[in-house]
PDB file of N, CA and C in Angstrom:
ATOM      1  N   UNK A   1      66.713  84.912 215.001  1.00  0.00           N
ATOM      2  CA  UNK A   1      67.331  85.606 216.113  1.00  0.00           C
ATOM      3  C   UNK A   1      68.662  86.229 215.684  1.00  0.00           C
ATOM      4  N   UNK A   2      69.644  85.488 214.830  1.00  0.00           N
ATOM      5  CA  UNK A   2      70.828  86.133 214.793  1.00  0.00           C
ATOM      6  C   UNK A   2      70.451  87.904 213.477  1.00  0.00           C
ATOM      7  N   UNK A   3      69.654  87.184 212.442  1.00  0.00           N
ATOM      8  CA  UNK A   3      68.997  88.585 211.694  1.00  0.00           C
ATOM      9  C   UNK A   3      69.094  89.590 212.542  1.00  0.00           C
ATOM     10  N   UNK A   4      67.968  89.565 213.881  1.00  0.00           N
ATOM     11  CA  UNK A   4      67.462  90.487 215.158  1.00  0.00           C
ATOM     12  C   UNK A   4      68.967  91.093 215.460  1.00  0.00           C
ATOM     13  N   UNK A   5      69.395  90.465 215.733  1.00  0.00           N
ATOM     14  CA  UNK A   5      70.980  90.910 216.234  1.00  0.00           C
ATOM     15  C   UNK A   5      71.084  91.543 215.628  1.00  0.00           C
ATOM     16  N   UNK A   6      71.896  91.066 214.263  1.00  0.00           N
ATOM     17  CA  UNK A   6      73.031  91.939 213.632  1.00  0.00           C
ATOM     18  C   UNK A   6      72.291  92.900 212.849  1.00  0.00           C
ATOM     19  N   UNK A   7      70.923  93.005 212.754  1.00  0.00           N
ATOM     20  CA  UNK A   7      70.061  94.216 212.889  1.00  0.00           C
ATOM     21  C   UNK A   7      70.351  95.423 213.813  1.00  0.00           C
ATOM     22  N   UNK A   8      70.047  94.929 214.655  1.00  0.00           N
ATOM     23  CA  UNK A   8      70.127  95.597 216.084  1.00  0.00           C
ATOM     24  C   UNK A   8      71.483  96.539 216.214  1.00  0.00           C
ATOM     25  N   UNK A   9      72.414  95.619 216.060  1.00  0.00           N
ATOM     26  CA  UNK A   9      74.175  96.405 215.897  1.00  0.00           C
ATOM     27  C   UNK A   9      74.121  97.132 215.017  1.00  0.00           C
ATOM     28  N   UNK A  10      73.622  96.554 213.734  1.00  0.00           N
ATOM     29  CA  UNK A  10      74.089  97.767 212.597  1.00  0.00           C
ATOM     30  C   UNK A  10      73.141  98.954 212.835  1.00  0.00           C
ATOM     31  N   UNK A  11      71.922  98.913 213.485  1.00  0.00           N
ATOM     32  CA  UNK A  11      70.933 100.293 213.562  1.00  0.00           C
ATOM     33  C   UNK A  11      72.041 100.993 214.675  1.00  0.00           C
ATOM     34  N   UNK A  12      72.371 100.222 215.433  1.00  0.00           N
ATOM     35  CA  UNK A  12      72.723 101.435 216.499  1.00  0.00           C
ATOM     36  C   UNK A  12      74.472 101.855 216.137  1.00  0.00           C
ATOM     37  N   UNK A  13      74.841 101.184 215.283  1.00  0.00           N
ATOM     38  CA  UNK A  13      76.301 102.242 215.013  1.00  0.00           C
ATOM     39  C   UNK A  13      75.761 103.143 213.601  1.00  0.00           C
ATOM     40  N   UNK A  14      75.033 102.562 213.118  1.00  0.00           N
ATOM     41  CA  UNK A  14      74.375 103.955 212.359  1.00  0.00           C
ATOM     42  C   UNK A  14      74.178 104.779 212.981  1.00  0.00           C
ATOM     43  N   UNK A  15      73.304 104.451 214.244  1.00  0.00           N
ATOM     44  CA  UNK A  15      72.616 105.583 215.175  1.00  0.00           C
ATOM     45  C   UNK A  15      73.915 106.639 215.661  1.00  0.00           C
ATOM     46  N   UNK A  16      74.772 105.797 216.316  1.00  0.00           N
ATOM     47  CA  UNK A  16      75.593 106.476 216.833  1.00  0.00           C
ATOM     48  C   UNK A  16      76.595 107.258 216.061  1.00  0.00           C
ATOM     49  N   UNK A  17      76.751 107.006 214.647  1.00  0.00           N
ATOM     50  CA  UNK A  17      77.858 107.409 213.651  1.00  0.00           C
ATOM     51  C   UNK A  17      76.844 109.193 213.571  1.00  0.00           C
ATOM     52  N   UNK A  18      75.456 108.889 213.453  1.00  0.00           N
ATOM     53  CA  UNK A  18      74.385 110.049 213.191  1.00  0.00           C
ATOM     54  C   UNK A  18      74.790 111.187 214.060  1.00  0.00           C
ATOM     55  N   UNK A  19      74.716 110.498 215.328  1.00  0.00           N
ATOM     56  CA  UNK A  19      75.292 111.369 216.299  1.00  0.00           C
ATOM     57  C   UNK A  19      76.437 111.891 216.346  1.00  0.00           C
ATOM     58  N   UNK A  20      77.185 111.027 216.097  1.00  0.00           N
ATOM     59  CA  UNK A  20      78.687 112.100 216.171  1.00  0.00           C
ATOM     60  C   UNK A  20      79.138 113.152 214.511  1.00  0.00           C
ATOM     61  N   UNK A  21      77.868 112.650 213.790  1.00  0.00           N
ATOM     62  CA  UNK A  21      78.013 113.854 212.940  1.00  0.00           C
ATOM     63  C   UNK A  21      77.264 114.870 213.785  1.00  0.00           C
ATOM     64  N   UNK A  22      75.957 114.583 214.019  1.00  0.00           N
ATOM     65  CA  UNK A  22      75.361 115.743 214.057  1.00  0.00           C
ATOM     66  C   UNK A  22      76.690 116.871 215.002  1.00  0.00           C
ATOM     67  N   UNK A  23      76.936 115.955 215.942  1.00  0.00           N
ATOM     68  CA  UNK A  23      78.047 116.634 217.323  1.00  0.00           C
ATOM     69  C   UNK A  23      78.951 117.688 215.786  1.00  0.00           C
ATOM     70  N   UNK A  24      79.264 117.214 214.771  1.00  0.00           N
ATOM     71  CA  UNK A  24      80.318 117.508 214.577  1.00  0.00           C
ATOM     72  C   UNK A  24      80.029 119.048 213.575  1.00  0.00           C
ATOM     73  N   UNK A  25      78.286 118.281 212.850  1.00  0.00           N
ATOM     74  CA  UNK A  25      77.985 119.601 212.450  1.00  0.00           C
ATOM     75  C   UNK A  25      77.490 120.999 213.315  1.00  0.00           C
ATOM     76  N   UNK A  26      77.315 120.479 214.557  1.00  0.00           N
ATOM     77  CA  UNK A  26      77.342 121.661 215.332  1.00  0.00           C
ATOM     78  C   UNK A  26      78.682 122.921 215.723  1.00  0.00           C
ATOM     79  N   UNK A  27      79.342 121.775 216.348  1.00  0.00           N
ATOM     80  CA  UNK A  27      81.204 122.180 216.034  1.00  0.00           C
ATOM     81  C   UNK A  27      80.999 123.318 214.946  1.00  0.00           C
ATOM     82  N   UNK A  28      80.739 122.847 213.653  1.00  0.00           N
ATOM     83  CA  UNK A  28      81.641 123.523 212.631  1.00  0.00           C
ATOM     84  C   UNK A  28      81.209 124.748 212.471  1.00  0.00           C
ATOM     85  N   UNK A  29      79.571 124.682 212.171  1.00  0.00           N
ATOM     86  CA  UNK A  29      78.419 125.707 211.972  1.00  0.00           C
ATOM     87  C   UNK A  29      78.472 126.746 213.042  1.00  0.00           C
ATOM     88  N   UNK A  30      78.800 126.301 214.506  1.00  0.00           N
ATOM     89  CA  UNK A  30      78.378 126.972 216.162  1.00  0.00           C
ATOM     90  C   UNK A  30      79.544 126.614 216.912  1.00  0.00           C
ATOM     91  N   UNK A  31      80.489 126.836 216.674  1.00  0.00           N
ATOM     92  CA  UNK A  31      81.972 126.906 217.904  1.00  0.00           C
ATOM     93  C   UNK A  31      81.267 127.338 219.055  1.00  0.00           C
ATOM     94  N   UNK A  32      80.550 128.693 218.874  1.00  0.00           N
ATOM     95  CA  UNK A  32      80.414 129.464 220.553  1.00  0.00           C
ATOM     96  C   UNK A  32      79.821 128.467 221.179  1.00  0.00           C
ATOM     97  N   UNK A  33      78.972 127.051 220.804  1.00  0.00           N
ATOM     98  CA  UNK A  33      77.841 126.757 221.571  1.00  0.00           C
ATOM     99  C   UNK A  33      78.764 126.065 222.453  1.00  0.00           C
ATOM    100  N   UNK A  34      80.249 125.841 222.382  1.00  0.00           N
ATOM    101  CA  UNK A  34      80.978 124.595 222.889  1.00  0.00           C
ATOM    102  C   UNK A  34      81.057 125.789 224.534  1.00  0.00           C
ATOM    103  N   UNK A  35      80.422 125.943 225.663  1.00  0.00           N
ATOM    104  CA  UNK A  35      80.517 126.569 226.539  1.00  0.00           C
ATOM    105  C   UNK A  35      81.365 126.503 227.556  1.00  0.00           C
ATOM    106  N   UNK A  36      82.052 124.781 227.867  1.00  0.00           N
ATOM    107  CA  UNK A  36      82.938 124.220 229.433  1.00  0.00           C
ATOM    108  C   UNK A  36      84.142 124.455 228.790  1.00  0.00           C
ATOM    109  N   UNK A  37      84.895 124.899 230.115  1.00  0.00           N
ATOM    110  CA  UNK A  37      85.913 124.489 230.050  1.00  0.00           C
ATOM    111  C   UNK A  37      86.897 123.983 229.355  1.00  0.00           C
ATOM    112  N   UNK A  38      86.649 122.847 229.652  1.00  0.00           N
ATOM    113  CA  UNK A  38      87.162 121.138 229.097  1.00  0.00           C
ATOM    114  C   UNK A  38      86.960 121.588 227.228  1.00  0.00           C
ATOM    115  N   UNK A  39      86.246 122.252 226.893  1.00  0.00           N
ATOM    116  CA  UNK A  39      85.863 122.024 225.786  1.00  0.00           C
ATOM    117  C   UNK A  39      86.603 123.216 224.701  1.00  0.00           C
ATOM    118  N   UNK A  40      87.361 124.341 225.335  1.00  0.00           N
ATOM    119  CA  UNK A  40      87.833 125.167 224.584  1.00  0.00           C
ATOM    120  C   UNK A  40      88.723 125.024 223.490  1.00  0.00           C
ATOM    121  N   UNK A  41      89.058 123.644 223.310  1.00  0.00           N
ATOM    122  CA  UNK A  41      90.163 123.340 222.456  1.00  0.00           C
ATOM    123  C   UNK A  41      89.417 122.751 221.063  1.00  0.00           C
ATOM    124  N   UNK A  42      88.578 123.334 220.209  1.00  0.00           N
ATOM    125  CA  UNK A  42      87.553 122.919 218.860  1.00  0.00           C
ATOM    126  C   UNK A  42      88.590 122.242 218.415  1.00  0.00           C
ATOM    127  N   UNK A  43      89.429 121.993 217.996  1.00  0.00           N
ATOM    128  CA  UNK A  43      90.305 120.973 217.262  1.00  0.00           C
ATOM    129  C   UNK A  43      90.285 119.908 218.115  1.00  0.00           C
ATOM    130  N   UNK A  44      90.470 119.630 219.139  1.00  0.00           N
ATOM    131  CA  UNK A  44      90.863 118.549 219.803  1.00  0.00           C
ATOM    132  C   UNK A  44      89.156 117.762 219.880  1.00  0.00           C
ATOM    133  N   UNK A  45      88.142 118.612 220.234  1.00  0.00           N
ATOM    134  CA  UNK A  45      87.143 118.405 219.858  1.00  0.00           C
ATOM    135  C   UNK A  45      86.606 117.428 218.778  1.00  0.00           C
ATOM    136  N   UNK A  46      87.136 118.303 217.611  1.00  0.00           N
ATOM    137  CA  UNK A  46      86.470 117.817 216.628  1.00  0.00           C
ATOM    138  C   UNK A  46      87.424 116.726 216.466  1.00  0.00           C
ATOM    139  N   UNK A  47      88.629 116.010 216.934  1.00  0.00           N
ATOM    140  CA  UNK A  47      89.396 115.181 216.465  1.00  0.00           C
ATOM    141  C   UNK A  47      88.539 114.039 217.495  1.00  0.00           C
ATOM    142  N   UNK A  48      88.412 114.297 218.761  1.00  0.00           N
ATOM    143  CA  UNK A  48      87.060 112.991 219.309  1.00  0.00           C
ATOM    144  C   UNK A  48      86.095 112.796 218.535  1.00  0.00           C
ATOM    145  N   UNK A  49      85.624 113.675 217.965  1.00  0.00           N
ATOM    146  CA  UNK A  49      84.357 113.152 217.516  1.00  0.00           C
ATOM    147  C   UNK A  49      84.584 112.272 216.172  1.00  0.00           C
ATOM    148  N   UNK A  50      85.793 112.732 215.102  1.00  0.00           N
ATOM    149  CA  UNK A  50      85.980 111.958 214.353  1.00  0.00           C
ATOM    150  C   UNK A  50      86.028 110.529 214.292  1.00  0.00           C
ATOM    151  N   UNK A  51      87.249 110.727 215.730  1.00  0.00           N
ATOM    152  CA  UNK A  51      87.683 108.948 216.152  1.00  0.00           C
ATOM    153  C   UNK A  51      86.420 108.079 216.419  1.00  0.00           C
ATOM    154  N   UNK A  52      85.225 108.640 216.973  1.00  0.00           N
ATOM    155  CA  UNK A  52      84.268 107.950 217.451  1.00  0.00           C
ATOM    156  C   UNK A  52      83.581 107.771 216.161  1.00  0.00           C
ATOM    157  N   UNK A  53      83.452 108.649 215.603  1.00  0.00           N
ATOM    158  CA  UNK A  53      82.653 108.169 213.961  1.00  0.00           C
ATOM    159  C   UNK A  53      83.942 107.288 213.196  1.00  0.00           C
ATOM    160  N   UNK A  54      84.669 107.323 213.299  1.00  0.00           N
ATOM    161  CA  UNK A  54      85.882 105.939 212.506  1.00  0.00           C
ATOM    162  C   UNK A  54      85.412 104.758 213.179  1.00  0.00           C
ATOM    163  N   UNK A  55      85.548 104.956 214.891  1.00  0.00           N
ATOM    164  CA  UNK A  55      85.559 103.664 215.407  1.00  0.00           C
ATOM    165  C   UNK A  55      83.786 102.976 215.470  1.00  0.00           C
ATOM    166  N   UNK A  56      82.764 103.487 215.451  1.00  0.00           N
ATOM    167  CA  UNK A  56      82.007 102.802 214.861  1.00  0.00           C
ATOM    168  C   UNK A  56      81.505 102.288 213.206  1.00  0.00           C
ATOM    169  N   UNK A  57      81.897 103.344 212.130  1.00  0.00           N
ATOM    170  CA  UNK A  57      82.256 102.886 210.886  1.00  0.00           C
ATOM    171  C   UNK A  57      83.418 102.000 211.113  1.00  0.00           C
ATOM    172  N   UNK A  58      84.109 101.548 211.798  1.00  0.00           N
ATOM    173  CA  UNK A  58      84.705 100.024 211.529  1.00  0.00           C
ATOM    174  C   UNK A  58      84.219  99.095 211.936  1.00  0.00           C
ATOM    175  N   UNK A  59      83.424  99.162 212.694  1.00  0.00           N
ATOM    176  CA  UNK A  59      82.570  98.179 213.554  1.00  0.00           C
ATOM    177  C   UNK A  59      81.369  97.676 212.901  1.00  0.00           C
ATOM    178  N   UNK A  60      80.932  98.550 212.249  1.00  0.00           N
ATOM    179  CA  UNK A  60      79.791  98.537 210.983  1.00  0.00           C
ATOM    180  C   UNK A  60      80.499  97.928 209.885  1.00  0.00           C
ATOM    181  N   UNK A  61      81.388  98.601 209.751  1.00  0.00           N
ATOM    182  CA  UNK A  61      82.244  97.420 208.178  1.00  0.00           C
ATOM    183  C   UNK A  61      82.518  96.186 208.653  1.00  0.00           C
ATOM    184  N   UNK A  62      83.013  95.903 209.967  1.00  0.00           N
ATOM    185  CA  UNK A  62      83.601  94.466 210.526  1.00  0.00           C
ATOM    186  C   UNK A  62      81.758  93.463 210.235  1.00  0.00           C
ATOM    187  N   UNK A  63      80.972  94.052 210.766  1.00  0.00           N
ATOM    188  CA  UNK A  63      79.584  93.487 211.277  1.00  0.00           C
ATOM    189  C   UNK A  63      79.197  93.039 209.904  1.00  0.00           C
ATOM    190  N   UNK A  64      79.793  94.280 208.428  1.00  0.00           N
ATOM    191  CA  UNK A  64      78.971  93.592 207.428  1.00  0.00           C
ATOM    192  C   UNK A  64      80.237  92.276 207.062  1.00  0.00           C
ATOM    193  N   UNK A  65      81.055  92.176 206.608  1.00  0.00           N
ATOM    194  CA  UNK A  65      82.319  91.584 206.570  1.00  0.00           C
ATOM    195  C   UNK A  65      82.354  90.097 206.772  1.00  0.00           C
ATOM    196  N   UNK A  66      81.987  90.134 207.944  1.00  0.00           N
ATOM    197  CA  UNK A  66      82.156  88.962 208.777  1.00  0.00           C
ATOM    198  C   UNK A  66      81.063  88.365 209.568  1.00  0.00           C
ATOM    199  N   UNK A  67      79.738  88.951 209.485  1.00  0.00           N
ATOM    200  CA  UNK A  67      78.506  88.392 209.672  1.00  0.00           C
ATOM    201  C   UNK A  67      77.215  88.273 209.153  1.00  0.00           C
ATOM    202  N   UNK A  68      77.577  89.128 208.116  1.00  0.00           N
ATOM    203  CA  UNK A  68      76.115  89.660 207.213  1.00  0.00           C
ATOM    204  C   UNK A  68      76.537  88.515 205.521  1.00  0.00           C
ATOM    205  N   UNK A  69      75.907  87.462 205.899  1.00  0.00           N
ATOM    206  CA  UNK A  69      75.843  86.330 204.641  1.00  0.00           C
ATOM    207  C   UNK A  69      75.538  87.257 203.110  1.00  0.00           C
ATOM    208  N   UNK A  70      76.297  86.935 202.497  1.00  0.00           N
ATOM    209  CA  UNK A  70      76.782  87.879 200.987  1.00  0.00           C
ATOM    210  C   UNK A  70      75.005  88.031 200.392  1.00  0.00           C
ATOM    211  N   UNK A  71      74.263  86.910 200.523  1.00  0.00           N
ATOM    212  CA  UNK A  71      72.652  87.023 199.942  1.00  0.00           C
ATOM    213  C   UNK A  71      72.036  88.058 200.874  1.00  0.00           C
ATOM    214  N   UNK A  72      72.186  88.241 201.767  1.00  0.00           N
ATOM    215  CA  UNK A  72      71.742  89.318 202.724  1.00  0.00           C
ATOM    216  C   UNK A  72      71.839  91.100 202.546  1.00  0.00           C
ATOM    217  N   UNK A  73      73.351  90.894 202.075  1.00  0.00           N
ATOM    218  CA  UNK A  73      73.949  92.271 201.695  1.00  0.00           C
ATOM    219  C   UNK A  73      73.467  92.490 200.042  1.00  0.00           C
ATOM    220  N   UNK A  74      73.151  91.594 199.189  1.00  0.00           N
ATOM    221  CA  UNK A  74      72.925  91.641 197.834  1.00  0.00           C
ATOM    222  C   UNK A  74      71.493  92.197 198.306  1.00  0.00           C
ATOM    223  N   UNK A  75      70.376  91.715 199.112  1.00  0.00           N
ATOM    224  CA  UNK A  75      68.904  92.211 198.976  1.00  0.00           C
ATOM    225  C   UNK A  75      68.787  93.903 199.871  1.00  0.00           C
ATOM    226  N   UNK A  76      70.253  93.680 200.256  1.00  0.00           N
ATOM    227  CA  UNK A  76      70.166  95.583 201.676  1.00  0.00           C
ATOM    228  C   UNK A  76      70.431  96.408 200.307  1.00  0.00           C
ATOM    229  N   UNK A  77      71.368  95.924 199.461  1.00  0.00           N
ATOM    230  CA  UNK A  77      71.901  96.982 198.333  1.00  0.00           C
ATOM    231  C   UNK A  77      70.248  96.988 197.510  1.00  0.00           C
ATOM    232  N   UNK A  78      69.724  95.927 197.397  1.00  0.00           N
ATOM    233  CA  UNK A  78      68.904  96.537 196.258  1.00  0.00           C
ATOM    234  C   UNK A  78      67.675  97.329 196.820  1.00  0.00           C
ATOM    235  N   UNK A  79      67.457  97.035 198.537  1.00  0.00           N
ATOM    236  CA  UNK A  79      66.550  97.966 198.861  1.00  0.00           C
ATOM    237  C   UNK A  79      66.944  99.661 199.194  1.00  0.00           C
ATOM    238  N   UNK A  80      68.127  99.566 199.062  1.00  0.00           N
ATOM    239  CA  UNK A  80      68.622 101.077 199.046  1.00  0.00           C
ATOM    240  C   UNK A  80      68.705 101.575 197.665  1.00  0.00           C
ATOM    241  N   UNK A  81      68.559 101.030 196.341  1.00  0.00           N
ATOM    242  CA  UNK A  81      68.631 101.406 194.895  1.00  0.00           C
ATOM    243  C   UNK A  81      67.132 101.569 194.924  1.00  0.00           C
ATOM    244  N   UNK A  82      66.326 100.868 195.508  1.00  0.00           N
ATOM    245  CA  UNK A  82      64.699 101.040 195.391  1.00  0.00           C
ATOM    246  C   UNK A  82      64.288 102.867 195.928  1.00  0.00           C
ATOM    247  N   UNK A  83      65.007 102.500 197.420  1.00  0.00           N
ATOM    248  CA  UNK A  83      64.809 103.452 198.363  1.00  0.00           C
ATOM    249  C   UNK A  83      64.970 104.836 197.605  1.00  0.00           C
ATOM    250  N   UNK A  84      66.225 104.991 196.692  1.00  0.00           N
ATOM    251  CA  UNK A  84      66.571 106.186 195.769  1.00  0.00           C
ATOM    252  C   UNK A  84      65.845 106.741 195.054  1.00  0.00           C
ATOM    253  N   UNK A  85      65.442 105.806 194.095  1.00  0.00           N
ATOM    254  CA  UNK A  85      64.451 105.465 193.170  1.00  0.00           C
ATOM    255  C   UNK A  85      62.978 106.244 193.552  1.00  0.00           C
TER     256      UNK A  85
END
């Protein structure tokens, strides 16, 4: 059960880190698409979206850090050297 978990957390601040790139590669590539209001300021923009991709990449570093047992993180690294491969 705790695996399930801290599975679970780390897929979805991946998920969400995905997202606030994609947000961000839109920004860069497509300014015009930003249409409201609220939204005319692309710098200020793109400075939310950063913070939100920091503040779940810390949350993802805290999760591996401090809950992901060191034998755990040794077999994620070698299935991502496979994954390359």
């Amino acid at each position: 059960m705790r695996e399930m978990l801290i599975s679970a957390a780390r897929t979805y601040y991946m998920g969400m880190i995905n997202k606030h790139i994609a947000n961000m590669e839109v920004i860069l590539t497509n300014p015009v698409g930003i249409g409201e209001d609220a939204h005319q300021d692309i710098q200020a923009v793109i400075e939310i979206e950063l913070a939100k991709i920091a503040d779940y990449h810390d949350k993802l570093e805290m999760l591996q850090k401090f809950f992901v047992k060191p034998q755990q993180q040794e077999q994620s690294e070698e299935k991502k050297k496979d994954a390359k491969s």
